[in-house]
N, C-alpha and C. Protein backbone atom coordinates (compact mmCIF):
# COMPACT_ATOMS: atom_id res chain seq x y z
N UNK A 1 0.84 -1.18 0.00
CA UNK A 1 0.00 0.00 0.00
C UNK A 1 0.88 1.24 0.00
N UNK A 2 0.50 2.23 -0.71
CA UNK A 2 0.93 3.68 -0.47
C UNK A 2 0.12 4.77 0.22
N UNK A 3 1.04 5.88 1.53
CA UNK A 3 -0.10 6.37 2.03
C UNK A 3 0.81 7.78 2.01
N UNK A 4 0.46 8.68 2.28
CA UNK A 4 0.35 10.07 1.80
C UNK A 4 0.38 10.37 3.54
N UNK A 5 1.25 11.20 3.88
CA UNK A 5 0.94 11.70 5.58
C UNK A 5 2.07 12.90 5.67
N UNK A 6 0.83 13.83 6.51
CA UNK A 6 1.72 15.36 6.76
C UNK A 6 1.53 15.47 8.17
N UNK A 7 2.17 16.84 8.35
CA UNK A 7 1.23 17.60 9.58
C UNK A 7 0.19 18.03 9.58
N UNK A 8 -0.24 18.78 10.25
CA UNK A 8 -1.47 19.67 9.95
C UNK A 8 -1.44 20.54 9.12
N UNK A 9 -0.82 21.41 9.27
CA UNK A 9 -0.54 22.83 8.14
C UNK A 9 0.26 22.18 6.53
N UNK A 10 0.97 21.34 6.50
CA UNK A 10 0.87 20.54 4.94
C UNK A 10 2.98 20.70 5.04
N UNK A 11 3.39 21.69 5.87
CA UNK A 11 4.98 22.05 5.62
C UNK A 11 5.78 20.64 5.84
N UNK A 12 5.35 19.85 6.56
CA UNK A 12 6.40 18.61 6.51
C UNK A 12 5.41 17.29 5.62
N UNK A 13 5.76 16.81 4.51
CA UNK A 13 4.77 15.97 3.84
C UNK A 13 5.70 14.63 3.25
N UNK A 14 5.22 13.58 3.20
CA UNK A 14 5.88 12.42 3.11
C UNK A 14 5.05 11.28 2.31
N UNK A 15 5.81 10.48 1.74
CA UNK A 15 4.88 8.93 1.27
C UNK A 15 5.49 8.44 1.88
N UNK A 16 4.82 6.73 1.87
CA UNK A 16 5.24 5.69 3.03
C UNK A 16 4.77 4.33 1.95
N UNK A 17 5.22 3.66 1.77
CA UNK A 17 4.97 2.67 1.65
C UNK A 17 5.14 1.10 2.34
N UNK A 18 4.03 0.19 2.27
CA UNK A 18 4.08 -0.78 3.31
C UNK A 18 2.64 -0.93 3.71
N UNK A 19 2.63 -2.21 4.12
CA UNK A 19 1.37 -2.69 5.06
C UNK A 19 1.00 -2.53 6.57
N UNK A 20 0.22 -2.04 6.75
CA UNK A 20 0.01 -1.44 8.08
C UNK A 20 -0.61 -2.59 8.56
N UNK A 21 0.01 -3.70 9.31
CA UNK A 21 -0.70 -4.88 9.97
C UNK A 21 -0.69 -4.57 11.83
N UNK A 22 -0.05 -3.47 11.99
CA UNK A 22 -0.24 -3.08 13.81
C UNK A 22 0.25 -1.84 13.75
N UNK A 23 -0.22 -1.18 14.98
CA UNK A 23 0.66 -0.24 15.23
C UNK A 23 1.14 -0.26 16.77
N UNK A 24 1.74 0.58 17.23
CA UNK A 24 2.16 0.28 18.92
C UNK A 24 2.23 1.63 19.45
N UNK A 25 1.16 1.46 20.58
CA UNK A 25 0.77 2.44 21.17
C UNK A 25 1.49 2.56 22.59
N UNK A 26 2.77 3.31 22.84
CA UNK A 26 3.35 3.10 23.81
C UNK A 26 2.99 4.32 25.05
N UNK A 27 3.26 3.60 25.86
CA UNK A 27 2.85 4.21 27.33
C UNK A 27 4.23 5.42 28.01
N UNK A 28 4.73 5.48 26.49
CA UNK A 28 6.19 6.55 27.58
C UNK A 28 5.57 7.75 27.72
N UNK A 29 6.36 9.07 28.67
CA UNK A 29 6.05 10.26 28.88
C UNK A 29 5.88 11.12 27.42
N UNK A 30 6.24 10.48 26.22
CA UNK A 30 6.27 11.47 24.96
C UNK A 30 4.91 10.98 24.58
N UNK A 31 4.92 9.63 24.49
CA UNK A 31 3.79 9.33 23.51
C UNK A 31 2.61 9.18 23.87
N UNK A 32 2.23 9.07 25.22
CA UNK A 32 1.53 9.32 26.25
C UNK A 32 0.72 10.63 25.76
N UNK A 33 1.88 11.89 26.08
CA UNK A 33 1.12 13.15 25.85
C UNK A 33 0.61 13.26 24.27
N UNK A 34 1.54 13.10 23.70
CA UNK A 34 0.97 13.39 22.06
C UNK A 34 0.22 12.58 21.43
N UNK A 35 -0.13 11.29 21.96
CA UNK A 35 -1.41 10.35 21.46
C UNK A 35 -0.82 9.54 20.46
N UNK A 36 0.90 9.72 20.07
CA UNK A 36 1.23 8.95 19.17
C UNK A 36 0.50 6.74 19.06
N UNK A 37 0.54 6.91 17.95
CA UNK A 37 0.56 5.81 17.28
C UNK A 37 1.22 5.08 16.52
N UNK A 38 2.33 4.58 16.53
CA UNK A 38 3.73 4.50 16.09
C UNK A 38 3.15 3.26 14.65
N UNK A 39 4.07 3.41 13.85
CA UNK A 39 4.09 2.31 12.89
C UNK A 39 5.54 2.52 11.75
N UNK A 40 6.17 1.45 12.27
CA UNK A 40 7.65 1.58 12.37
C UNK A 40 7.84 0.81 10.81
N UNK A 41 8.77 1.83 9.58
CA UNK A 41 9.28 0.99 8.55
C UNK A 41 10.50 1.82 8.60
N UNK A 42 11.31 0.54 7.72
CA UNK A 42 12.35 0.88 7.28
C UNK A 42 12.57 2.39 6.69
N UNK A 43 13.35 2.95 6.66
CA UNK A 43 13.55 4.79 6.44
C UNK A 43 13.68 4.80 4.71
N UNK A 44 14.13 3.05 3.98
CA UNK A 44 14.09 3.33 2.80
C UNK A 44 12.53 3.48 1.97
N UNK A 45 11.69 2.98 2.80
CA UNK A 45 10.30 2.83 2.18
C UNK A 45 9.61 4.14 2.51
N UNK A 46 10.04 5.62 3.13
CA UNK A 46 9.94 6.78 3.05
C UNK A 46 9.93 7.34 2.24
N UNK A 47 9.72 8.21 1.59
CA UNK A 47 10.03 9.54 0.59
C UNK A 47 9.73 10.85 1.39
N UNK A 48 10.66 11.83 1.88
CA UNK A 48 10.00 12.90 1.74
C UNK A 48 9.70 13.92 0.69
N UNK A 49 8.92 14.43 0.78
CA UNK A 49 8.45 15.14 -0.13
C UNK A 49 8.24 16.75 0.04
N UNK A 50 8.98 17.26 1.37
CA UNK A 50 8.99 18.29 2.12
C UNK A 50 9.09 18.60 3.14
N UNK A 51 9.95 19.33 3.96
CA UNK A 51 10.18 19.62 5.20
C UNK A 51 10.99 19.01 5.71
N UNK A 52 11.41 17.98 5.51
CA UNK A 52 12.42 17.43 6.31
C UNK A 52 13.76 18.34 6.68
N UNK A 53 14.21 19.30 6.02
CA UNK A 53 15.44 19.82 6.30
C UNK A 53 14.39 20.81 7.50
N UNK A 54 13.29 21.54 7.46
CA UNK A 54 13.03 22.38 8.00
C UNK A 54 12.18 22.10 9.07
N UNK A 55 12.22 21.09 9.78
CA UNK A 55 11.46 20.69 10.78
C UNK A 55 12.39 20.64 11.75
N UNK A 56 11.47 21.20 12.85
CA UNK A 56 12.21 21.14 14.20
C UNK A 56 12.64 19.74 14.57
N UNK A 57 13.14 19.29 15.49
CA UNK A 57 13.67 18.14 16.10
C UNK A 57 13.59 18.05 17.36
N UNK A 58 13.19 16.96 18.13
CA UNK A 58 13.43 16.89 19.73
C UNK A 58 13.90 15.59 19.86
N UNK A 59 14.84 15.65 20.76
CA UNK A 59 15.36 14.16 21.21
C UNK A 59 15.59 14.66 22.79
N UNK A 60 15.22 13.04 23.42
CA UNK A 60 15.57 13.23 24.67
C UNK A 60 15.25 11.50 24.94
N UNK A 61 15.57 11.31 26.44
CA UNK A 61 16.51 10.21 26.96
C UNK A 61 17.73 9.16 26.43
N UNK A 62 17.79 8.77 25.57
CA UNK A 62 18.86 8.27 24.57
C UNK A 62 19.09 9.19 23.92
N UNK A 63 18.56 10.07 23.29
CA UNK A 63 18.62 10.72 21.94
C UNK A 63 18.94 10.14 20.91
N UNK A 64 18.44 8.54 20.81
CA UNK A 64 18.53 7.96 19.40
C UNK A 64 17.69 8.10 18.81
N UNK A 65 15.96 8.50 19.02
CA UNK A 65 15.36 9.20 18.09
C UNK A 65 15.01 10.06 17.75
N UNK A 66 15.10 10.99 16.93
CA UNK A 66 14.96 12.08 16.17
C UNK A 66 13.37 12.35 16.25
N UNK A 67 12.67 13.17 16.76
CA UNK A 67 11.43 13.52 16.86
C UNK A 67 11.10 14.39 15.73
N UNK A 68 10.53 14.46 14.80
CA UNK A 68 10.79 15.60 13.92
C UNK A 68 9.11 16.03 14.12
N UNK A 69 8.90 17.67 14.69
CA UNK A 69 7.86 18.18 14.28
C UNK A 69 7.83 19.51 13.29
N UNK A 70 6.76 19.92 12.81
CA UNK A 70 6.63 21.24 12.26
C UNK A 70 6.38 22.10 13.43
N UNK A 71 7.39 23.54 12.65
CA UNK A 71 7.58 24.68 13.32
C UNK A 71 6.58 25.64 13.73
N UNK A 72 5.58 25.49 12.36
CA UNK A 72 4.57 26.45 12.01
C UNK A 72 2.96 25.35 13.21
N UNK A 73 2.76 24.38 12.83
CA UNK A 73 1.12 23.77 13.66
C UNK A 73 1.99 23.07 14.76
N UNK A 74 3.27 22.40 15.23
CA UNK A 74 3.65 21.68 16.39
C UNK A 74 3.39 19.97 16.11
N UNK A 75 2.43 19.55 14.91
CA UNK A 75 2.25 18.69 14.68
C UNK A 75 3.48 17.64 14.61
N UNK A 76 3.58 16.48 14.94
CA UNK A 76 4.48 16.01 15.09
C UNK A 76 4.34 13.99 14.17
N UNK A 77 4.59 14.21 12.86
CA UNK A 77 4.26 13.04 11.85
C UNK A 77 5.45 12.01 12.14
N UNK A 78 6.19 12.17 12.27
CA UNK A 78 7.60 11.18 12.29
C UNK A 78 8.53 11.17 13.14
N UNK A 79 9.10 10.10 13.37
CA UNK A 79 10.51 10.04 14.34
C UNK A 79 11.71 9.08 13.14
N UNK A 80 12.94 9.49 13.15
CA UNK A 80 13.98 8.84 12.84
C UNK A 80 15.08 8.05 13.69
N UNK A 81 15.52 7.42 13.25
CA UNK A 81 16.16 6.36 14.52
C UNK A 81 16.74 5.25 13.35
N UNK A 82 17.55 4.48 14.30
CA UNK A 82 18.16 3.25 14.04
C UNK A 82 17.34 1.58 14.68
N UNK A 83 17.60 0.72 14.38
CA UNK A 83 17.03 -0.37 14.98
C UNK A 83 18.01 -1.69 14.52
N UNK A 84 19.13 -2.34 15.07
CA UNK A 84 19.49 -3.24 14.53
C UNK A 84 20.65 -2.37 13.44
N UNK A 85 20.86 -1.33 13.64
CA UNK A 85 22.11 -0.82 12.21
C UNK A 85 21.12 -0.60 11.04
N UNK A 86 19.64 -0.94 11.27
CA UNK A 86 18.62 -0.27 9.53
C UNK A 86 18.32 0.83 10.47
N UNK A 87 17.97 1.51 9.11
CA UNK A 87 17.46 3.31 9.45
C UNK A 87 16.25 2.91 9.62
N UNK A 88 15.47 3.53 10.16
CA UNK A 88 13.69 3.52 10.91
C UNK A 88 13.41 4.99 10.28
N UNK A 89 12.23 4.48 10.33
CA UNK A 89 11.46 5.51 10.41
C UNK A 89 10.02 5.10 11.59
N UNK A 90 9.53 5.98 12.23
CA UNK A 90 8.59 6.05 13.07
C UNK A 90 7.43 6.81 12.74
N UNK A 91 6.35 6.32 11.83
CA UNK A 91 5.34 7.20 11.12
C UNK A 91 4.71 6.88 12.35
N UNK A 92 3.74 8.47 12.35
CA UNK A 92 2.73 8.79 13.62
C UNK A 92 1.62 8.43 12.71
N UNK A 93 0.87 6.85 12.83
CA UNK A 93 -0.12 6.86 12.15
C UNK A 93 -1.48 7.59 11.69
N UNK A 94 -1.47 8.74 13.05
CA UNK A 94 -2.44 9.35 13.14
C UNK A 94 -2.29 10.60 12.42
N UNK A 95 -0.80 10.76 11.29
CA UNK A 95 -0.67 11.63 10.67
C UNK A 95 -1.03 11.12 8.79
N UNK A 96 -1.86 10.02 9.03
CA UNK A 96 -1.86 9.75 7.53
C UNK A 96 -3.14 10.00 7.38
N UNK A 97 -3.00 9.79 5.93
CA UNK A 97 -4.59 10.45 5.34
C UNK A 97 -4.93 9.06 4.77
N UNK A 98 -6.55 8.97 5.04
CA UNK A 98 -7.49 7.58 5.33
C UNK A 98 -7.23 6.64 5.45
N UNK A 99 -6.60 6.65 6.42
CA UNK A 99 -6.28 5.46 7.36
C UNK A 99 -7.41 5.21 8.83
N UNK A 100 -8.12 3.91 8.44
CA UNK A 100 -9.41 4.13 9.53
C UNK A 100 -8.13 3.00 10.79
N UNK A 101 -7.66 4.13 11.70
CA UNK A 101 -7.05 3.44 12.54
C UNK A 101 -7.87 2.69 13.50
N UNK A 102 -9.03 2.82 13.64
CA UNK A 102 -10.07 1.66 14.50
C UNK A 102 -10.18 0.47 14.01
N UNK A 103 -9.61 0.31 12.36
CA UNK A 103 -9.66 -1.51 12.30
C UNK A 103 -8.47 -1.77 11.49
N UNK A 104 -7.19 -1.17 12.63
CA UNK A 104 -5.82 -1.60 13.06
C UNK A 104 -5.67 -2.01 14.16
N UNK A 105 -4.93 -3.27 14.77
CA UNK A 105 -4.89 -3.70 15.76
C UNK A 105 -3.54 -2.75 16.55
N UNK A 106 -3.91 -2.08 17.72
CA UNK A 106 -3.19 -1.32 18.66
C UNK A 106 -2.04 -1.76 19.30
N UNK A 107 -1.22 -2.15 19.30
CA UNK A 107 0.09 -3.57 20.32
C UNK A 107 0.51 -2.53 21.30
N UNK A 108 -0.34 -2.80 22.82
CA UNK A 108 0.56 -2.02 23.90
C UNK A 108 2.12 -2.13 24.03
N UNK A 109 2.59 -1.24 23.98
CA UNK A 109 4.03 -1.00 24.70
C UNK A 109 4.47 -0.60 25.74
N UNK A 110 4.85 -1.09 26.54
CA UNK A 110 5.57 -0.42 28.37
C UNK A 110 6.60 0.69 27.78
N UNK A 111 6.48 1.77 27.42
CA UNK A 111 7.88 2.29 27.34
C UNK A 111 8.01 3.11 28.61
N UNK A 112 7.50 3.16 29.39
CA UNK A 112 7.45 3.76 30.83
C UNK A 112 8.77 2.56 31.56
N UNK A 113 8.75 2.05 31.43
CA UNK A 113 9.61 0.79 31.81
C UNK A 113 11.17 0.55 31.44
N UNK A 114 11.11 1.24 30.28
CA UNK A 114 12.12 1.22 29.65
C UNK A 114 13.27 2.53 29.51
C-alpha cells in the first residue's frame, strides 16, 4: 500500500509505503502526551516530499530518536532512529490520510519501563 501523511498545516509531507498490519501504542512520557501511534518501517520505504530539512527536532533520553515536528502547527508526523544498524522511520499513524485506525490492531508498549 501507499499512504500520503503530513502535519497539519501541509509544511512537513511524506509517502510511506508498506502494510500497516499493527501499530504500537506506547505508554512513555512522549507518547503518552501526544497520542502517538507509532508504525515503524524501514527509512528506505519513506520519501519525503517536504520539510524534512526544516522541521524542528526533539530528542531526549537516549537521543537515538529524532522527533521531527513542524515549526509552524507543532504537529508532530515522524521520528527517525536506528534499529538493529537499519534506518527507521517512526510514522505517527495518526498523521496519515485515510487510514481508519479503529480496524488496526493497537500492540501495547511499556515504554514507561524502559
Amino acid at each position: 500500500m501507499h499512504y500520503h501523511g503530513s502535519c497539519h498545516c501541509g509544511q512537513i509531507a511524506f509517502d510511506v509505503d508498506g502494510e500497516i498490519d499493527s501499530l504500537l501504542k506506547c505508554n512513555c512520557s512522549i507518547c503518552s502526551k501526544k497520542g502517538y501511534l507509532h508504525w515503524f518501517v524501514p527509512k528506505s520505504r519513506l520519501t519525503a516530499l517536504k520539510g524534512e530539512d526544516t522541521a524542528s527536532v526533539y530528542t531526549f533520553h537516549t537521543g537515538k530518536i529524532r522527533h521531527l515536528f513542524c515549526p509552524t502547527c507543532g504537529c508532530a508526523p515522524l521520528g527517525l532512529g536506528e534499529h538493529n544498524g537499519v534506518a527507521m522511520a517512526a510514522i505517527n499513524a495518526r498523521c496519515l490520510d485515510d487510514v481508519d485506525l479503529s480496524a488496526v490492531p493497537q500492540v501495547p508498549y511499556d515504554g514507561r519501563s524502559h
